[in-house]
N, C-alpha and C. Protein backbone atom coordinates (compact mmCIF):
# COMPACT_ATOMS: atom_id res chain seq x y z
N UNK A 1 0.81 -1.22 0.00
CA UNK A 1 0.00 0.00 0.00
C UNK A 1 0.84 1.27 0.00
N UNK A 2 1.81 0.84 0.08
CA UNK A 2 3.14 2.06 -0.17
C UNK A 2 3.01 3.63 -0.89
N UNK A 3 2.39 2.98 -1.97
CA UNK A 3 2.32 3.41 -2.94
C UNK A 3 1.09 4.65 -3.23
N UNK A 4 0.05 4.13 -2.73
CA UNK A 4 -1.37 5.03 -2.89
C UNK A 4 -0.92 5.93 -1.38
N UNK A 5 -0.77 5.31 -0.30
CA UNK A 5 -0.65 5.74 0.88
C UNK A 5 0.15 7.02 0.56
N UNK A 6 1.32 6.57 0.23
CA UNK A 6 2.43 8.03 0.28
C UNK A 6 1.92 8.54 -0.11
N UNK A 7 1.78 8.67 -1.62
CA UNK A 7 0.78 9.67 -2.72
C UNK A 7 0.05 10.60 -2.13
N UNK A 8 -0.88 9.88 -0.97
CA UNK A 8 -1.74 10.71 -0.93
C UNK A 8 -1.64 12.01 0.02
N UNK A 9 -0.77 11.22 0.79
CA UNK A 9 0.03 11.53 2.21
C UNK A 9 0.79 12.93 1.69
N UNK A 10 1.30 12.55 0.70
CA UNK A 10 2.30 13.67 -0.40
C UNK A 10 1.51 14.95 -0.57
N UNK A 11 0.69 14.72 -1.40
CA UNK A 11 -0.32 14.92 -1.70
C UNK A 11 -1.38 16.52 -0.91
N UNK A 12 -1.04 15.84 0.30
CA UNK A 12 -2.06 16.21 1.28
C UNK A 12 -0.96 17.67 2.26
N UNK A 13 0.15 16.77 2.39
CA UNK A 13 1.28 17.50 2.91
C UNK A 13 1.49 18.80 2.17
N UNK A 14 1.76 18.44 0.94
CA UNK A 14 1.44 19.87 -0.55
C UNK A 14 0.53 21.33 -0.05
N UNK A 15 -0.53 20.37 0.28
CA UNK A 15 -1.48 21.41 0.16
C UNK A 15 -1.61 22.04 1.55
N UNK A 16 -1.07 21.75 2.47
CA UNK A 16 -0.91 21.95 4.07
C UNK A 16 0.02 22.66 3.93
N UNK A 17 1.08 22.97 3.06
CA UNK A 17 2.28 23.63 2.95
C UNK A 17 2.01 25.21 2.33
N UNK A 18 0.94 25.42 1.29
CA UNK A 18 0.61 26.00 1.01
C UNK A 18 -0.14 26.70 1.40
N UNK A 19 -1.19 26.06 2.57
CA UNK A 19 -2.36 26.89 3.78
C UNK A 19 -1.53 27.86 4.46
N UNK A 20 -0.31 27.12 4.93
CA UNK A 20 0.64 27.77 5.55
C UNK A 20 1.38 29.27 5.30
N UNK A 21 1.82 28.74 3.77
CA UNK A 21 2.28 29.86 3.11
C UNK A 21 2.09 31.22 3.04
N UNK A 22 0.19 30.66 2.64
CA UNK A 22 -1.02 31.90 2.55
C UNK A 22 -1.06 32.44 4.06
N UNK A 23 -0.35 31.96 4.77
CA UNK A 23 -0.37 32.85 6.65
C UNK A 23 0.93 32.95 6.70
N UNK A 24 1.67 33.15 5.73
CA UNK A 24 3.16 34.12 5.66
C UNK A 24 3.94 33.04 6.46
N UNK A 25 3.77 31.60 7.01
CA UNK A 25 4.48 30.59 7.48
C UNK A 25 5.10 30.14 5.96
N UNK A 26 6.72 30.28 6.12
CA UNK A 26 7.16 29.64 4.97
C UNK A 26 8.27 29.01 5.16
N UNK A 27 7.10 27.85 5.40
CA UNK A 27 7.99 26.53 5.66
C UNK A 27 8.20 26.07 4.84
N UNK A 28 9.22 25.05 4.64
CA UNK A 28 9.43 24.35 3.60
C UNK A 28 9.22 22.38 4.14
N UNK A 29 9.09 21.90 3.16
CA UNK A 29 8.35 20.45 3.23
C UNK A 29 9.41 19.34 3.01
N UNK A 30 9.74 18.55 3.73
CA UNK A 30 10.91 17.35 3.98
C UNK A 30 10.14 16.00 4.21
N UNK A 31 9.93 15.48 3.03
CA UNK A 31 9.28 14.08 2.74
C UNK A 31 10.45 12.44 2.84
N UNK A 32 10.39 12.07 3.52
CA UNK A 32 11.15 10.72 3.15
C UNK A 32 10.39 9.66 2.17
N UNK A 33 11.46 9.30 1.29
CA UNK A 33 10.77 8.59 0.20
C UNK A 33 11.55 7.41 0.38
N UNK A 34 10.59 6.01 0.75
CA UNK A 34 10.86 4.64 0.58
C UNK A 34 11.90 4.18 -0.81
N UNK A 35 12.34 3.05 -0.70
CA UNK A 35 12.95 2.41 -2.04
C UNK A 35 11.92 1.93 -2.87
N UNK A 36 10.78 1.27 -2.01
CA UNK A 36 9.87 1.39 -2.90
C UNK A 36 8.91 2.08 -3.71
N UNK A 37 9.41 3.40 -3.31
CA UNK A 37 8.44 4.22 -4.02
C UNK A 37 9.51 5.30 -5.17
N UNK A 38 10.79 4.82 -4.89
CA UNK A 38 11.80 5.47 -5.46
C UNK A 38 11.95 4.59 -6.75
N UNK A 39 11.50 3.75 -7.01
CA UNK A 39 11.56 2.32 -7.99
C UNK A 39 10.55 2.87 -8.85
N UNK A 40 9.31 3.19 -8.18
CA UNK A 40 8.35 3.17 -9.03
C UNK A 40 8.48 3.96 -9.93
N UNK A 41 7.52 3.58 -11.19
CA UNK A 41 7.84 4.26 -12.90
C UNK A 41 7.03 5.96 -12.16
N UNK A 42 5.59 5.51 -11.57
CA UNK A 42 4.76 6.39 -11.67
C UNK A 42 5.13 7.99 -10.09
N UNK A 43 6.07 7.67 -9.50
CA UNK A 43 6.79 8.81 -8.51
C UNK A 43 6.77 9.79 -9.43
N UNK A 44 7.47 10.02 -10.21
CA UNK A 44 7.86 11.22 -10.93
C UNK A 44 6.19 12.10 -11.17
N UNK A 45 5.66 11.01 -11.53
CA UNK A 45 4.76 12.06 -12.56
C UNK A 45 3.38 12.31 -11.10
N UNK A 46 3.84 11.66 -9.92
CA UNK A 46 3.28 11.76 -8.32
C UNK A 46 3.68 12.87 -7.99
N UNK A 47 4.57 13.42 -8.10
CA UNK A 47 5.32 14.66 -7.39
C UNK A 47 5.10 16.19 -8.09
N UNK A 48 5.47 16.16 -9.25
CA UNK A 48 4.70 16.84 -10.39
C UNK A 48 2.85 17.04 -10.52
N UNK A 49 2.47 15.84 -10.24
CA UNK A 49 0.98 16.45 -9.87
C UNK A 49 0.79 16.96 -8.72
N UNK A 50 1.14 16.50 -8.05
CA UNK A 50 1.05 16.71 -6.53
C UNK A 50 1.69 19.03 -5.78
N UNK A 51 2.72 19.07 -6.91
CA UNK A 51 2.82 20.26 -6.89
C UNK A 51 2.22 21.09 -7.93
N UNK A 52 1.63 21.02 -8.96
CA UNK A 52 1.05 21.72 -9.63
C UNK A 52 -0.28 21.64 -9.27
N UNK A 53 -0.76 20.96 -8.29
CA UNK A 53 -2.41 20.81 -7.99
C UNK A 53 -2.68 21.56 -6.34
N UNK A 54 -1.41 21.43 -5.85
CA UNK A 54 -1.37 22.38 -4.85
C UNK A 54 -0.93 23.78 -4.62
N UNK A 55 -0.14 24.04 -6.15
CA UNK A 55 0.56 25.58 -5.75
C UNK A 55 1.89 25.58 -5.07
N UNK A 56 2.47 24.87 -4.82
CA UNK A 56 3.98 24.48 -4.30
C UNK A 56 5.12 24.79 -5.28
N UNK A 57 5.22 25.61 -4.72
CA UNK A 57 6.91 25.87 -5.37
C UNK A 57 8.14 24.70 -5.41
N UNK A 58 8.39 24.13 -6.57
CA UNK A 58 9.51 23.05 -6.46
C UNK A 58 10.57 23.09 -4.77
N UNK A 59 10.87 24.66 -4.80
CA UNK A 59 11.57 24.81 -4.25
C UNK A 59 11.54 24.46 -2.48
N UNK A 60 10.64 24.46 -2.38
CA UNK A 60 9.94 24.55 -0.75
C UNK A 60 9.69 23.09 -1.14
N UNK A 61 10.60 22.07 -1.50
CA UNK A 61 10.18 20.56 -1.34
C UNK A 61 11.55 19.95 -1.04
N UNK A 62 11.76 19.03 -0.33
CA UNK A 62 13.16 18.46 0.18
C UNK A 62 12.60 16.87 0.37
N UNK A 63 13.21 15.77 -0.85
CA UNK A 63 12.64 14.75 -0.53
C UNK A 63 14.03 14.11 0.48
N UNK A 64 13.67 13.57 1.19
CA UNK A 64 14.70 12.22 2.16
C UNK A 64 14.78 11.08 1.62
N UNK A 65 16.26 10.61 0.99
CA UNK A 65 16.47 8.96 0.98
C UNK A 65 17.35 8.69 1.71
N UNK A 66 17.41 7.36 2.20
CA UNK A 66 18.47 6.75 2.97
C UNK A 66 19.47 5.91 2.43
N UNK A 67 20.87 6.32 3.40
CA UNK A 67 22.17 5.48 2.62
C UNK A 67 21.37 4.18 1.98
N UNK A 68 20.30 3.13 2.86
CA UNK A 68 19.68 1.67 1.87
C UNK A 68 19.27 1.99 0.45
N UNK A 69 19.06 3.35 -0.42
CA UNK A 69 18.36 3.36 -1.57
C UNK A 69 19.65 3.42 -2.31
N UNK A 70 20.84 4.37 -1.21
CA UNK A 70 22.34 4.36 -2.46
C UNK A 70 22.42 2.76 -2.63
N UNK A 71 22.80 1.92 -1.97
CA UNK A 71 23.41 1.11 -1.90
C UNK A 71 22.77 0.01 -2.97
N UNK A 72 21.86 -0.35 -2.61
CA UNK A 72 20.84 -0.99 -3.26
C UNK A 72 20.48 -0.77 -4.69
N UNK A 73 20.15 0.15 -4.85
CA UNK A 73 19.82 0.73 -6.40
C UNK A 73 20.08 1.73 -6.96
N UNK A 74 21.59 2.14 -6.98
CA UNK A 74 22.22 3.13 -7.00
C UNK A 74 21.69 4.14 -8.48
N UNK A 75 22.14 2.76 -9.61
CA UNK A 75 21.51 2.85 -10.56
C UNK A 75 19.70 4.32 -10.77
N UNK A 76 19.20 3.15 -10.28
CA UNK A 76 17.80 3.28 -10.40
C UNK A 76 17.89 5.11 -9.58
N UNK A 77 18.73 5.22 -8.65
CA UNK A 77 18.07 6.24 -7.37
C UNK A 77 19.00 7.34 -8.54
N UNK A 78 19.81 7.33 -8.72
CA UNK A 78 20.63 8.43 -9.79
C UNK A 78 19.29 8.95 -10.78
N UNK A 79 19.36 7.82 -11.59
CA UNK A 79 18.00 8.24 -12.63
C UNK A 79 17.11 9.13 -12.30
N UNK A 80 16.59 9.15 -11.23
CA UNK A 80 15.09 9.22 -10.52
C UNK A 80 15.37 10.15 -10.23
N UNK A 81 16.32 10.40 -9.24
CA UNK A 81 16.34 11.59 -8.28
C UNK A 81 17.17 12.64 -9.22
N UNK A 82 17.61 12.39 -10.44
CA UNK A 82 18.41 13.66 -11.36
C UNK A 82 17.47 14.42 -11.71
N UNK A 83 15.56 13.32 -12.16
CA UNK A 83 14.41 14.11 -12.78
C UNK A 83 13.98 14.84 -11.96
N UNK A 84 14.48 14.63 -10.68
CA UNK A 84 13.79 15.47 -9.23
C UNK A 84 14.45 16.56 -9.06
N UNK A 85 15.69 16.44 -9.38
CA UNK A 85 16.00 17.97 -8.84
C UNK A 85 16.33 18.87 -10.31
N UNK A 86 15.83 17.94 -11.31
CA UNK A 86 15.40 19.14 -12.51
C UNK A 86 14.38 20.12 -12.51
N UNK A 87 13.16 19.21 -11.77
CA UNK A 87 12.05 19.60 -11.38
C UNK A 87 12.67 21.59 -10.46
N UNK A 88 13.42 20.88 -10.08
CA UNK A 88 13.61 22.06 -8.51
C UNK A 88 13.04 21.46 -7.32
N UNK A 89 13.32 20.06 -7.10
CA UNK A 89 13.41 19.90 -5.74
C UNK A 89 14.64 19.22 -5.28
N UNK A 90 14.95 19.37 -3.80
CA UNK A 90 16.15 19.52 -3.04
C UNK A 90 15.87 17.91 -2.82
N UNK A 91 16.78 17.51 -3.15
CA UNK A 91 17.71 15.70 -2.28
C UNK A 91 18.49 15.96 -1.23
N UNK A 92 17.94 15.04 -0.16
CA UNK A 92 18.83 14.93 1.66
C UNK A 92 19.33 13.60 1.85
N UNK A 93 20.38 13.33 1.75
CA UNK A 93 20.70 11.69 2.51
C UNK A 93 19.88 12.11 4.01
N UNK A 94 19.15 11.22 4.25
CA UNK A 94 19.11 10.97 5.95
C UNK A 94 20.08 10.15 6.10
N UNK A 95 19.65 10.03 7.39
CA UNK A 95 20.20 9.24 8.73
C UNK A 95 22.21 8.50 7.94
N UNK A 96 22.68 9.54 7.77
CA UNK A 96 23.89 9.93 6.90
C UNK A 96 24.96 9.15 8.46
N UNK A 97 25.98 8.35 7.37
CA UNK A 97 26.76 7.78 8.59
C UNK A 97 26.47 6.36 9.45
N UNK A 98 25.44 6.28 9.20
CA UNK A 98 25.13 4.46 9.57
C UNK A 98 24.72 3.03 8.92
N UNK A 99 25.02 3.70 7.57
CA UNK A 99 24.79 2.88 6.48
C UNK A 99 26.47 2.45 6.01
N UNK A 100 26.44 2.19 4.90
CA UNK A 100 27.29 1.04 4.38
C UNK A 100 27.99 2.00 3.24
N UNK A 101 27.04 3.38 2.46
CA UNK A 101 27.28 3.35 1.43
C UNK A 101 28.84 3.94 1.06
N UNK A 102 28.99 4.14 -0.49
CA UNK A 102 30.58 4.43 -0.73
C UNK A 102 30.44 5.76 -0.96
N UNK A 103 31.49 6.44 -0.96
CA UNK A 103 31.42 7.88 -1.22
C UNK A 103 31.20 8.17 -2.87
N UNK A 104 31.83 7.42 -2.95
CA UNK A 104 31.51 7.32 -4.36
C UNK A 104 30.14 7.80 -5.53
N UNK A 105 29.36 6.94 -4.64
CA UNK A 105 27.65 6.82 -4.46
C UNK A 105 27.37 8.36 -4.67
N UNK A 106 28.28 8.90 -3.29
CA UNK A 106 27.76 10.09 -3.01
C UNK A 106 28.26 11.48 -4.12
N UNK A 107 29.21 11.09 -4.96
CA UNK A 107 29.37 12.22 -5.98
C UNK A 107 29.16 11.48 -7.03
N UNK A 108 28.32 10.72 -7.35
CA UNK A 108 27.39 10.83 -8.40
C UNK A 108 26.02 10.63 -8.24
N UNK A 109 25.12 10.83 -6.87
CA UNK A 109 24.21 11.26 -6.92
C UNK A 109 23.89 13.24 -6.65
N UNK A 110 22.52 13.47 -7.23
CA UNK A 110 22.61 14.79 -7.39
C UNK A 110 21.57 15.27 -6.07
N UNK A 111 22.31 15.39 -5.27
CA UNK A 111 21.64 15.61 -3.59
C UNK A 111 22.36 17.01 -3.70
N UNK A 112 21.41 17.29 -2.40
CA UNK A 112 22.04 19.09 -2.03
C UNK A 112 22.17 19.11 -0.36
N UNK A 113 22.05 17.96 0.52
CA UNK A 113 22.15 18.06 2.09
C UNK A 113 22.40 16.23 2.19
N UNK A 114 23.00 16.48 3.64
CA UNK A 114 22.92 15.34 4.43
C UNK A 114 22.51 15.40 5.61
N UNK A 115 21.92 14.16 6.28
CA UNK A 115 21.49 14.95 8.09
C UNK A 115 22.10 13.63 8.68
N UNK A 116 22.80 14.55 9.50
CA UNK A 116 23.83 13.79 10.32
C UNK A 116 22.72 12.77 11.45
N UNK A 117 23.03 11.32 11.78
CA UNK A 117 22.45 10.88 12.50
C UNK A 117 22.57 11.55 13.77
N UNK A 118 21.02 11.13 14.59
CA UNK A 118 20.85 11.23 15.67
C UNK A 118 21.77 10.67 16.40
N UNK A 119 22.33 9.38 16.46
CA UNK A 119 22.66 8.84 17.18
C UNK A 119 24.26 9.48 17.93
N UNK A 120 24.62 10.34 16.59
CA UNK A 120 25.96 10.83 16.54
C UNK A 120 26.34 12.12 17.34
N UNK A 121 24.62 12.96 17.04
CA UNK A 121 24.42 14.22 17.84
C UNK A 121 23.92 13.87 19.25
N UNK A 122 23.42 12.64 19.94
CA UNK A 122 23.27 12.42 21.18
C UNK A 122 24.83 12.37 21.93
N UNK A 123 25.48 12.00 21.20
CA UNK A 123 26.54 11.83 21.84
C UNK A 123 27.89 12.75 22.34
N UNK A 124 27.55 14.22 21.34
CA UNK A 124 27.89 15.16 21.27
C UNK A 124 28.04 15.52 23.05
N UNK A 125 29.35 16.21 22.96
CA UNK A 125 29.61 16.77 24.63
C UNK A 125 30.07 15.32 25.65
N UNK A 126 29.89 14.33 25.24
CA UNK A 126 30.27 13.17 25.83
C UNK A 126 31.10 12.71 25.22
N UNK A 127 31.03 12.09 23.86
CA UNK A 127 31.94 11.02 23.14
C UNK A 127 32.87 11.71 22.17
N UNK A 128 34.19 11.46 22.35
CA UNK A 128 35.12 12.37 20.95
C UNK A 128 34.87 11.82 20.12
N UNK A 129 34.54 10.38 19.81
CA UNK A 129 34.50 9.55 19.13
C UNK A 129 33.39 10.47 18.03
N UNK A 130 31.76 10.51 18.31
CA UNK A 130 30.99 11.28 18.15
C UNK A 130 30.93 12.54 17.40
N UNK A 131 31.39 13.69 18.24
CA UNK A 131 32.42 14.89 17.88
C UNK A 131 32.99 14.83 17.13
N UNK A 132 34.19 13.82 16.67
CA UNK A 132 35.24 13.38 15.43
C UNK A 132 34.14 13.13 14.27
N UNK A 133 33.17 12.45 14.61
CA UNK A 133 31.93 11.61 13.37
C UNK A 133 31.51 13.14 12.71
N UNK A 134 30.90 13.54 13.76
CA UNK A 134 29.94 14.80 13.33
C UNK A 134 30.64 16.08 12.74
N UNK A 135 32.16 16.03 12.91
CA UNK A 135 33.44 17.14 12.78
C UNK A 135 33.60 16.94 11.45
N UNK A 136 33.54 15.74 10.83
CA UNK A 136 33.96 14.97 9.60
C UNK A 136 33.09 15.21 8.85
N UNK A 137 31.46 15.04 9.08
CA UNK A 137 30.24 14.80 8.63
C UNK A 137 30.37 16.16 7.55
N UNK A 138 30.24 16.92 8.95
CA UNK A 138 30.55 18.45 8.31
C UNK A 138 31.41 18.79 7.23
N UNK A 139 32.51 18.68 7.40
CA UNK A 139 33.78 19.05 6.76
C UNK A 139 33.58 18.40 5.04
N UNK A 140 32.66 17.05 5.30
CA UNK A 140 32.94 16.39 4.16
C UNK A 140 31.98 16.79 3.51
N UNK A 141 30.71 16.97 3.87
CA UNK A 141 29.60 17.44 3.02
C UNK A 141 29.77 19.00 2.87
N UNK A 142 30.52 19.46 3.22
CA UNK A 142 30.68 21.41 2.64
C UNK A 142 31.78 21.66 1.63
N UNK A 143 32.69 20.05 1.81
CA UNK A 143 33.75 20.29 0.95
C UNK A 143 32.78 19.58 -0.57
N UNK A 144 31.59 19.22 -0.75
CA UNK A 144 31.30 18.71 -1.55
C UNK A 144 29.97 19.77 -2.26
N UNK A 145 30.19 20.54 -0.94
CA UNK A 145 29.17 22.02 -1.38
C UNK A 145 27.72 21.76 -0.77
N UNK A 146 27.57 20.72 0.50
CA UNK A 146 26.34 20.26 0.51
C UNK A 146 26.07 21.09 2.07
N UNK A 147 24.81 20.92 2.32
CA UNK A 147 23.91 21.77 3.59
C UNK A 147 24.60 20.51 4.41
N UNK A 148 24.31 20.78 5.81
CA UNK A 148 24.43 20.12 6.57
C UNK A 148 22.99 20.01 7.33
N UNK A 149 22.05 18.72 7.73
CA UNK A 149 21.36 19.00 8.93
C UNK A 149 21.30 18.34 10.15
N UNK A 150 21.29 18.23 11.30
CA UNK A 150 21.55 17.68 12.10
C UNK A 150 19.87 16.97 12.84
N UNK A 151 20.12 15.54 13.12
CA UNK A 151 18.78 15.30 13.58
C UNK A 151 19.12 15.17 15.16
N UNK A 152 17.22 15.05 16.20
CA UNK A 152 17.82 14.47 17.39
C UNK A 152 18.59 15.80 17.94
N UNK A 153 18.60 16.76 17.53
CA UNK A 153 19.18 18.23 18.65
C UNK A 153 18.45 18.14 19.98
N UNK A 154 18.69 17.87 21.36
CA UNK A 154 18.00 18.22 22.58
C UNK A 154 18.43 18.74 23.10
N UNK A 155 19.64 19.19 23.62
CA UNK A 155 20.17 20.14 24.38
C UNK A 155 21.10 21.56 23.90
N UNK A 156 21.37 22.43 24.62
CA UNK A 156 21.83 23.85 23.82
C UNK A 156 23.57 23.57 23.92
N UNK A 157 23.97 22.77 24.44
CA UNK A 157 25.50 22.19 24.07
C UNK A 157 25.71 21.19 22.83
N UNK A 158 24.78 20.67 22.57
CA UNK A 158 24.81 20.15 21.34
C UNK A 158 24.66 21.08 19.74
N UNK A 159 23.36 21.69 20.36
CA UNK A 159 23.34 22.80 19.55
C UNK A 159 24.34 23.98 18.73
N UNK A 160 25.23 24.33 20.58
CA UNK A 160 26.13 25.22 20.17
C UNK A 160 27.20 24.30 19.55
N UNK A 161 27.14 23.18 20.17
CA UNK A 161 28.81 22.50 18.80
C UNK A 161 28.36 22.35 17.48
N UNK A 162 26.98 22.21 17.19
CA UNK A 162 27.05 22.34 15.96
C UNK A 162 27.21 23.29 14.77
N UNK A 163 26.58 24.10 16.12
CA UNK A 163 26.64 25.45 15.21
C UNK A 163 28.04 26.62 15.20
N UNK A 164 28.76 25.90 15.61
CA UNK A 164 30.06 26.77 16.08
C UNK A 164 30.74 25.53 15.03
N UNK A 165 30.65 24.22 14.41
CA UNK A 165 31.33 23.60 13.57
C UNK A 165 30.61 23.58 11.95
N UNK A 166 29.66 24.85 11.78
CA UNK A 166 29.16 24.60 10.17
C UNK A 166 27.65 24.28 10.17
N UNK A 167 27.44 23.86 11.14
CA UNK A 167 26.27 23.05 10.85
C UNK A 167 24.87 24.10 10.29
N UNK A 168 24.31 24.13 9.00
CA UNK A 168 23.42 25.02 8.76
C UNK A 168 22.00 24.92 9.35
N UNK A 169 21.74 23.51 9.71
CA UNK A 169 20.31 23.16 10.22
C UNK A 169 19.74 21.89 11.38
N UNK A 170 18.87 22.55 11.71
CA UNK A 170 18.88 21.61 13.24
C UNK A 170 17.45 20.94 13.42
N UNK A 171 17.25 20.01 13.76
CA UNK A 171 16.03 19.44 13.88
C UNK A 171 15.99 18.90 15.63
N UNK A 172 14.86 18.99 16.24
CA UNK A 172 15.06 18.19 17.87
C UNK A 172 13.98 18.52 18.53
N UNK A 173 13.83 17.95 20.07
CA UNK A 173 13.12 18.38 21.17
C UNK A 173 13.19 19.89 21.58
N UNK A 174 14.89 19.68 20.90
CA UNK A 174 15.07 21.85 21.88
C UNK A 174 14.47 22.57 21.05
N UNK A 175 14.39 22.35 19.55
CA UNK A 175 13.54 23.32 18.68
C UNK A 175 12.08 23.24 19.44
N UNK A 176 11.44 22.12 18.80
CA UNK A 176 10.03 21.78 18.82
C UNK A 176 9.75 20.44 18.85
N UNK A 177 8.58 20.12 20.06
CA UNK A 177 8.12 18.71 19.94
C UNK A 177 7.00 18.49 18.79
N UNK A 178 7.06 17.40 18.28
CA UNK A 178 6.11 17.44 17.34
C UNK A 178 4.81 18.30 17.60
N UNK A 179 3.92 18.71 16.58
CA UNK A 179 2.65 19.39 17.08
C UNK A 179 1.68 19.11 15.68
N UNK A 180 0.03 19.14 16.43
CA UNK A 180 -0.31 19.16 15.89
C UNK A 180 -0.62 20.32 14.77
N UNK A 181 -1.90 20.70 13.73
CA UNK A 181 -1.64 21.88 13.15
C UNK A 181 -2.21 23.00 13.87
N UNK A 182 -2.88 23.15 14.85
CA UNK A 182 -3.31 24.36 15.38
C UNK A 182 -1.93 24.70 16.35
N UNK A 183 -1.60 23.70 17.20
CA UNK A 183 -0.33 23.70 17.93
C UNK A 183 0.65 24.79 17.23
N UNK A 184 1.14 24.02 15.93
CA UNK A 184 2.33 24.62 15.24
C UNK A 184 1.83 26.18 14.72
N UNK A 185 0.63 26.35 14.06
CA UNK A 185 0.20 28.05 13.82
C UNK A 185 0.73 28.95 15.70
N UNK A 186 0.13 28.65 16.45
CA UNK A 186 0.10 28.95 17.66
C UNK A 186 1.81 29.53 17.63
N UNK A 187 2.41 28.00 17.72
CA UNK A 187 3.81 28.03 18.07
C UNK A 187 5.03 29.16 17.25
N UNK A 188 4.82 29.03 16.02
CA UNK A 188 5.26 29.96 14.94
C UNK A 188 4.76 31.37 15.10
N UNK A 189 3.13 31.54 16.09
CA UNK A 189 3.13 32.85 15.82
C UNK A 189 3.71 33.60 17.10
N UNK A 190 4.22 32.72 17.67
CA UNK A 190 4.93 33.38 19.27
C UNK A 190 6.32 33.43 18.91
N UNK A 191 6.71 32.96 18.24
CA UNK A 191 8.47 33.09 17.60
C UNK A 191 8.47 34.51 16.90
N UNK A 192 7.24 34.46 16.65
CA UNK A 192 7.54 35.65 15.41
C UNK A 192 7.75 36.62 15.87
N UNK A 193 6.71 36.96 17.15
CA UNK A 193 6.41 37.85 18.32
C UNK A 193 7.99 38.18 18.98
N UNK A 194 8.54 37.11 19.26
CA UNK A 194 9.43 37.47 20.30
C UNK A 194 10.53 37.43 19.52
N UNK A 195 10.51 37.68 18.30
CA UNK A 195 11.53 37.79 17.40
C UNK A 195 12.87 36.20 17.20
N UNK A 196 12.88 35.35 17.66
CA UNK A 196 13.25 34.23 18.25
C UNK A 196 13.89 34.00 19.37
N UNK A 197 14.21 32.93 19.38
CA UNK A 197 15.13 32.70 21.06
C UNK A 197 16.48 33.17 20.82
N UNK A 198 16.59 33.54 22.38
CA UNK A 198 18.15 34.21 21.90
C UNK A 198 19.07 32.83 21.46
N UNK A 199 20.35 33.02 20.82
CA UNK A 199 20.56 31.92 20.53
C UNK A 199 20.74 30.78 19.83
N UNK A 200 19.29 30.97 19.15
CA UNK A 200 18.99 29.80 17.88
C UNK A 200 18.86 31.18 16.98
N UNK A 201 19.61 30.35 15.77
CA UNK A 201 19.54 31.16 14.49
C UNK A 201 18.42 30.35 13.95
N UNK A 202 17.41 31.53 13.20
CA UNK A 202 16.40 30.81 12.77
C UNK A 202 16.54 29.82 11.38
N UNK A 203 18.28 30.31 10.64
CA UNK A 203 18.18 29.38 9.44
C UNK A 203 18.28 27.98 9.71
N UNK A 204 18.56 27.36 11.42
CA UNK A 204 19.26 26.53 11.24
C UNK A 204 17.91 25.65 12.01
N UNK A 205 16.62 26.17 11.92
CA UNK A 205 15.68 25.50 13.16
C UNK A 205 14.83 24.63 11.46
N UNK A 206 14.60 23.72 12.19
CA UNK A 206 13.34 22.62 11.59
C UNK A 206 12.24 22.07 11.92
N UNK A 207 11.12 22.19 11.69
CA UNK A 207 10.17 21.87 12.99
C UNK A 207 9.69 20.23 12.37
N UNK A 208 9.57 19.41 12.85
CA UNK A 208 8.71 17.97 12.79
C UNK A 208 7.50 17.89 13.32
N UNK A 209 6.62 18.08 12.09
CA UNK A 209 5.06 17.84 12.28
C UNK A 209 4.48 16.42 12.44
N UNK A 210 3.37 16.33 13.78
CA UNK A 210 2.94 15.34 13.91
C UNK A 210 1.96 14.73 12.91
C-alpha cells in the first residue's frame, strides 16, 4: 500500500504547505521517500501532480532517501532523483553515517544536504568519538558544497557544537516537539512575536510535524 498511501500523504502535505504559506508561514516540506516508491515508474509524474495541484513551489520541497536506496539501487536512485532535482526539488541523505554506502555513491548522486544521525548528535559533549563523526560529517559534506542537517538536537551544548562547527540546520526536542496543526500556527506565531530565542539562528531550526 506504499504506494497510494504516500501519494496521498504527499499529496495532502502539498497542500498543508501552502495553507501555511497563505499565513506568511514559509515553511518548507521534507518528505522521506521509501525504495519502494523510489523504484516506481509512476513517482515522478506523483510529485509533479502533486505540486502543480497544490501551488507548491519546487523549491519549498526536500525529498529524504536513505544510505539503503544508495546502496541498493544506485543505478535506479541516480535516474530518478536527477528528474527530481530538474524539477527544482532539493535531495537529503538521511540518517547519513550508519549505512554502508561508498562515497563514491555520493558524488554521483545529485543531492544538495545530508542529516547527520541522531545517534551521533546524542553523543555530542560526551563522546570524541561522536564529535570526530559529526566534525567529519561536516567538513565532508561542505567540501562537496552540501547543507548540513543535524537530527535528534535536545540540548543547547549540542546545539552550540554544531553550530560553532558549520552546521546550517537543526532538527530536535530543543527546537520543537512534534505538534499538531493548530499547535504549530500557535507556536510559529509566538516566535515571530518574540523575534526568536536568543541563541537559535532561525536558518538553522526545523520543525517535525505530527
Amino acid at each position: 500500500m506504499i504506494q497510494e498511501l504516500g501519494a496521498r500523504v504527499f499529496r495532502d502535505a502539498c497542500r498543508q504547505v501552502v495553507a501555511w504559506h497563505k499565513q506568511n508561514m514559509l515553511l518548507r516540506l521534507a518528505v522521506n521517500l521509501s525504495v519502494q516508491q523510489l523504484q516506481h515508474e509512476s513517482w515522478i509524474s506523483i510529485v509533479e501532480e502533486a505540486l502543480k495541484s497544490s501551488g507548491l513551489p519546487s523549491r519549498y520541497l526536500d525529498l529524504e532517501i536513505t544510505e539503503s536506496v544508495i546502496i541498493t539501487h544506485p543505478d535506479k536512485a541516480v535516474a530518478t532523483l536527477i528528474k527530481l532535482t530538474q524539477m527544482g526539488v532539493s535531495i537529503t541523505v538521511d540518517d547519513f553515517g550508519t549505512g554502508y554506502s561508498s562515497l563514491s555513491y555520493l558524488t554521483r548522486l545529485p543531492i544538495q544536504g545530508v542529516k547527520i544521525d541522531q545517534r551521533f548528535v546524542h553523543g555530542l559533549e560526551q563522546n570524541k568519538n561522536d564529535e570526530a563523526i559529526a566534525q567529519a560529517i561536516i567538513a565532508l559534506s561542505h567540501s562537496m558544497g552540501l547543507r548540513v542537517i543535524a537530527e535528534g538536537v535536545e540540548t543547547i551544548g549540542q546545539f552550540e557544537f554544531l553550530k560553532k562547527h558549520g552546521c546550517e540546520e537543526a532538527q530536535g526536542f530543543l527546537i520543537c516537539r512534534p505538534l499538531e496543526e493548530p499547535e504549530l500556527r500557535a507556536w510559529w506565531k509566538m516566535q515571530d512575536e518574540e523575534e526568536r530565542i536568543v541563541g537559535r539562528q532561525p536558518d538553522m531550526w526545523r520543525v517535525e510535524g505530527d
